[in-house]
C-alpha atoms as a PDB file:
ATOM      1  CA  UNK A   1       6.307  -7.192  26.111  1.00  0.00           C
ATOM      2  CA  UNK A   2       9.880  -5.754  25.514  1.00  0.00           C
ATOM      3  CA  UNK A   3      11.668  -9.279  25.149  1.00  0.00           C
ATOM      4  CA  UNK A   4       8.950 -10.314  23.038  1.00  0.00           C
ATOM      5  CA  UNK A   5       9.729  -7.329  20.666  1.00  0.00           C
ATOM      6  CA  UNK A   6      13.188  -7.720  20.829  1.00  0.00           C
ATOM      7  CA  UNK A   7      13.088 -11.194  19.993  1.00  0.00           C
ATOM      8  CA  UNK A   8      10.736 -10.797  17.266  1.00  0.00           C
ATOM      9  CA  UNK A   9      13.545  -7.634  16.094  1.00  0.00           C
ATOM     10  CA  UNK A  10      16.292 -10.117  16.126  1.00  0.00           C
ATOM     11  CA  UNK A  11      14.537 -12.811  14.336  1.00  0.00           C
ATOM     12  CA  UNK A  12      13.201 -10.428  11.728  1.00  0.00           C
ATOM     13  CA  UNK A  13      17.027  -9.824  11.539  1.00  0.00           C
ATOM     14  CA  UNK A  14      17.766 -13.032  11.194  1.00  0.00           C
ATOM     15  CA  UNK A  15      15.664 -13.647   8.318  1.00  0.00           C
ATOM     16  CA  UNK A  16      16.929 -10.721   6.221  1.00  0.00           C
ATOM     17  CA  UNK A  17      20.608 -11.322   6.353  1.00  0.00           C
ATOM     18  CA  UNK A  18      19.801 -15.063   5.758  1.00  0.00           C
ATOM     19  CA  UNK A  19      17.974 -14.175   2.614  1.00  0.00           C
ATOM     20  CA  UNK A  20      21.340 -13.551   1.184  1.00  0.00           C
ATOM     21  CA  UNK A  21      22.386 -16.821   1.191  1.00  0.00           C
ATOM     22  CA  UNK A  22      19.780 -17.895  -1.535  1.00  0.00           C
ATOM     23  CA  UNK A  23      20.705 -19.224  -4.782  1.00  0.00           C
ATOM     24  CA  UNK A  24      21.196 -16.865  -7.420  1.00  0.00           C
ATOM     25  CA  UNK A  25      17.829 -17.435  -9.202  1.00  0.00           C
ATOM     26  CA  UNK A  26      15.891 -16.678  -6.361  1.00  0.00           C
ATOM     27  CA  UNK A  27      17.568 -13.875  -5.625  1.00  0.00           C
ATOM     28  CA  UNK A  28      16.559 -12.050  -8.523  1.00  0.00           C
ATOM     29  CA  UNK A  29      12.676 -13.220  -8.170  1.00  0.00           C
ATOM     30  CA  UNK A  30      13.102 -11.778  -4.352  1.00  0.00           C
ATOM     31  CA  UNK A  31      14.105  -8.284  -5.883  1.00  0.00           C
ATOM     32  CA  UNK A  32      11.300  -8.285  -8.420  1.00  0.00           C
ATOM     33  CA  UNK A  33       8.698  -8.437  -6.004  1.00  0.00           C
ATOM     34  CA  UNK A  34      10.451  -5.768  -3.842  1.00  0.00           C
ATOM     35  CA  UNK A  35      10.839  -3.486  -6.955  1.00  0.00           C
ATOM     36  CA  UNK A  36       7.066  -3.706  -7.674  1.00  0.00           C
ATOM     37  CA  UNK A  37       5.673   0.303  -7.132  1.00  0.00           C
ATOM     38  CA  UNK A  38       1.859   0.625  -5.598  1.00  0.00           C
ATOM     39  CA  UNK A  39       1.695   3.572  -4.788  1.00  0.00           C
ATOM     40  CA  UNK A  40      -1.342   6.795  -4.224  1.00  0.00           C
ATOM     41  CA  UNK A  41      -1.228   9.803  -4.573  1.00  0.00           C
ATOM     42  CA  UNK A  42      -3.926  12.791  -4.496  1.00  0.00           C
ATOM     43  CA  UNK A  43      -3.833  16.179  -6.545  1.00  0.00           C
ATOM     44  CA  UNK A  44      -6.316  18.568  -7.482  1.00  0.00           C
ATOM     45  CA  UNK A  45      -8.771  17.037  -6.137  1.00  0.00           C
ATOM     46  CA  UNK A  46      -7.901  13.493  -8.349  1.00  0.00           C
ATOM     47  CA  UNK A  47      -6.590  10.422  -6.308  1.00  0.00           C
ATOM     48  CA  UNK A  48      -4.680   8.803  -8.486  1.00  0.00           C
ATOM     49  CA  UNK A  49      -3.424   4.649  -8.468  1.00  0.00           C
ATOM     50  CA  UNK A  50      -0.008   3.365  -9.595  1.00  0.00           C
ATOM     51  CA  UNK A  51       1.131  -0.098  -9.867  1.00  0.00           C
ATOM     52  CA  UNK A  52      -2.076  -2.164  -9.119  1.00  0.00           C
ATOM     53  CA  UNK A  53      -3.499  -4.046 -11.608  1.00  0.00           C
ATOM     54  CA  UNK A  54      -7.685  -6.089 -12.340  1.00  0.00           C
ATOM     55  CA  UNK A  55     -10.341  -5.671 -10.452  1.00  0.00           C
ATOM     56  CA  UNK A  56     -11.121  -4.082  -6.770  1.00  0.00           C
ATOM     57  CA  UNK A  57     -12.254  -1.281  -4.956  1.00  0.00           C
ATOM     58  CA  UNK A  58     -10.937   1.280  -3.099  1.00  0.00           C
ATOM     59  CA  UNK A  59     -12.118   2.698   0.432  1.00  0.00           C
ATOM     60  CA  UNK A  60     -10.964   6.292   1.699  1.00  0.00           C
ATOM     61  CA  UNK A  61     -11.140   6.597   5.700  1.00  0.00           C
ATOM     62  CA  UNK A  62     -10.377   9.747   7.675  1.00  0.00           C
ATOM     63  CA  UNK A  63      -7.714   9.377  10.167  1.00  0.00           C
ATOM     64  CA  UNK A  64      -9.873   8.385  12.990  1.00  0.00           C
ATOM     65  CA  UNK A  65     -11.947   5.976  10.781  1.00  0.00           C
ATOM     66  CA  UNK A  66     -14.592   7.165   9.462  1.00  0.00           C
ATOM     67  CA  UNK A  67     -15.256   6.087   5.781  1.00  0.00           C
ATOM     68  CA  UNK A  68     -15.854   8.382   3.871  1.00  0.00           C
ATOM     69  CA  UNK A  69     -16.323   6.987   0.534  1.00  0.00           C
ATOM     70  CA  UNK A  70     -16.644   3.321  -1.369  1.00  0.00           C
ATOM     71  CA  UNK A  71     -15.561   2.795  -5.064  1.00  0.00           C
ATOM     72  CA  UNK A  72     -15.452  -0.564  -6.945  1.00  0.00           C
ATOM     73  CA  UNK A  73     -13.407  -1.063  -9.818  1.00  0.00           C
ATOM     74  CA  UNK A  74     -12.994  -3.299 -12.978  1.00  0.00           C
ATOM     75  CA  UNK A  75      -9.720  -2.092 -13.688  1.00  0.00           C
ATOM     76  CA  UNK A  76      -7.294  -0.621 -10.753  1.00  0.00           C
ATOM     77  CA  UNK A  77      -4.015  -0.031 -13.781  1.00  0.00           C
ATOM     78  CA  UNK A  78      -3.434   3.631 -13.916  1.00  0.00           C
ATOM     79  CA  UNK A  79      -6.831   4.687 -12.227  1.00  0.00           C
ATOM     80  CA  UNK A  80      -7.889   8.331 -11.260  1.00  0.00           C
ATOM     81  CA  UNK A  81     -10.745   9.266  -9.349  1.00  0.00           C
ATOM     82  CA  UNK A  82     -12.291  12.954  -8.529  1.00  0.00           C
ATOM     83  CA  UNK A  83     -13.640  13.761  -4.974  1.00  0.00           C
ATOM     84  CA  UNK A  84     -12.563  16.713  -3.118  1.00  0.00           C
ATOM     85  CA  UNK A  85     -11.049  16.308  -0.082  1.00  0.00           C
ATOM     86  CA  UNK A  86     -10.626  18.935   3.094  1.00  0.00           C
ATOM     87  CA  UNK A  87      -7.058  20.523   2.679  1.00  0.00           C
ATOM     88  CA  UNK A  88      -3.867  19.865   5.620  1.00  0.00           C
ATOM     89  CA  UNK A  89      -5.974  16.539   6.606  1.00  0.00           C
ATOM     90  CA  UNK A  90      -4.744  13.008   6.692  1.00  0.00           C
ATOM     91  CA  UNK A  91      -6.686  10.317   5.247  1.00  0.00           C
ATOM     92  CA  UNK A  92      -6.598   6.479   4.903  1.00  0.00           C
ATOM     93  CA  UNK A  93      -6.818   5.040   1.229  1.00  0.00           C
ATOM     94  CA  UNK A  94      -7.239   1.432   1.344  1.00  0.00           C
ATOM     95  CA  UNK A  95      -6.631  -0.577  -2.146  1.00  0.00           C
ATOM     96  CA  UNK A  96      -8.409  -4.262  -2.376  1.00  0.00           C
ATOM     97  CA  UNK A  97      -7.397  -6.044  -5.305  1.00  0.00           C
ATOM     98  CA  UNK A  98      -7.934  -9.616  -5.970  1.00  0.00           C
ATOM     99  CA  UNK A  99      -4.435 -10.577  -4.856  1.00  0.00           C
ATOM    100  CA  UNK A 100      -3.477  -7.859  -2.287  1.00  0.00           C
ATOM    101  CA  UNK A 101      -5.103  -5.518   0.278  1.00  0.00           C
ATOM    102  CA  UNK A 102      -2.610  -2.214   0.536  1.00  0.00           C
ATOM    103  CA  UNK A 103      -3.464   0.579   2.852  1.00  0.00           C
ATOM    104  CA  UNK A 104      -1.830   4.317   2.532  1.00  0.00           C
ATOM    105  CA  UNK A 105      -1.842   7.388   4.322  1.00  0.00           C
ATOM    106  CA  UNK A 106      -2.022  10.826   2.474  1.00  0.00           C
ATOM    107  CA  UNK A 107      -2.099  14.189   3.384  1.00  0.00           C
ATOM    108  CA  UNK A 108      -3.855  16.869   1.420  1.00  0.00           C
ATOM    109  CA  UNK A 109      -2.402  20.028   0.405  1.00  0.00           C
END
C-alpha cells in the first residue's frame, strides 16, 4: 500500500514538472483552467455560488452524510440560496453542473 502511494507521489511529480516543458500556447490554456474560481460560501443563513455557470443542482450533506436538502437550478452564475443551517457544524455542498461535479466543505459560524 505504501509503494503504491509513493509511486503514484512520484509519478504525480513527474507529471507536474513535465508540464513545463509544453509549448508556450498551451501553457497559457493550462493556467486558464487553473485560474478558474468555484467556489461556496455560506453567510447569514444564504449559501452563496461563485464561478459556476448553466444549469444544475446543488445537494447539501452533513458531515456524516446525511442529505439534508436538494435544489435544482437553471442558472448556477452568481446564485444565492436561504436555508438556515445549525451553527460550528460542517457540512458537504455538492455542485452538479452539466460539465463538472465539485464538492466543498463549509463550516458554519
Amino acid at each position: 500500500m505504501i509503494r503504491k502511494l509513493l509511486l503514484f507521489m512520484l509519478l504525480t511529480n513527474f507529471s507536474i514538472a513535465s508540464a513545463s516543458y509544453l509549448t508556450h500556447s498551451n501553457i497559457t490554456t493550462f493556467r486558464s483552467l487553473l485560474q478558474t474560481s468555484k467556489n461556496v460560501s455560506y453567510n447569514n443563513g444564504n449559501i452563496y455560488l461563485n464561478g459556476f455557470s448553466g444549469s444544475g443542482s446543488i445537494e447539501i450533506y452533513s458531515i456524516i452524510g446525511n442529505k439534508i436538502s436538494e435544489i435544482s437550478v437553471k442558472e448556477l452564475s452568481d446564485f444565492s440560496f436561504m436555508i438556515q443551517l445549525d451553527s460550528r457544524k460542517m457540512y458537504i455542498i455538492r455542485v452538479i453542473s452539466v460539465n463538472d461535479v465539485k464538492t466543498f466543505k463549509i463550516i458554519t459560524s
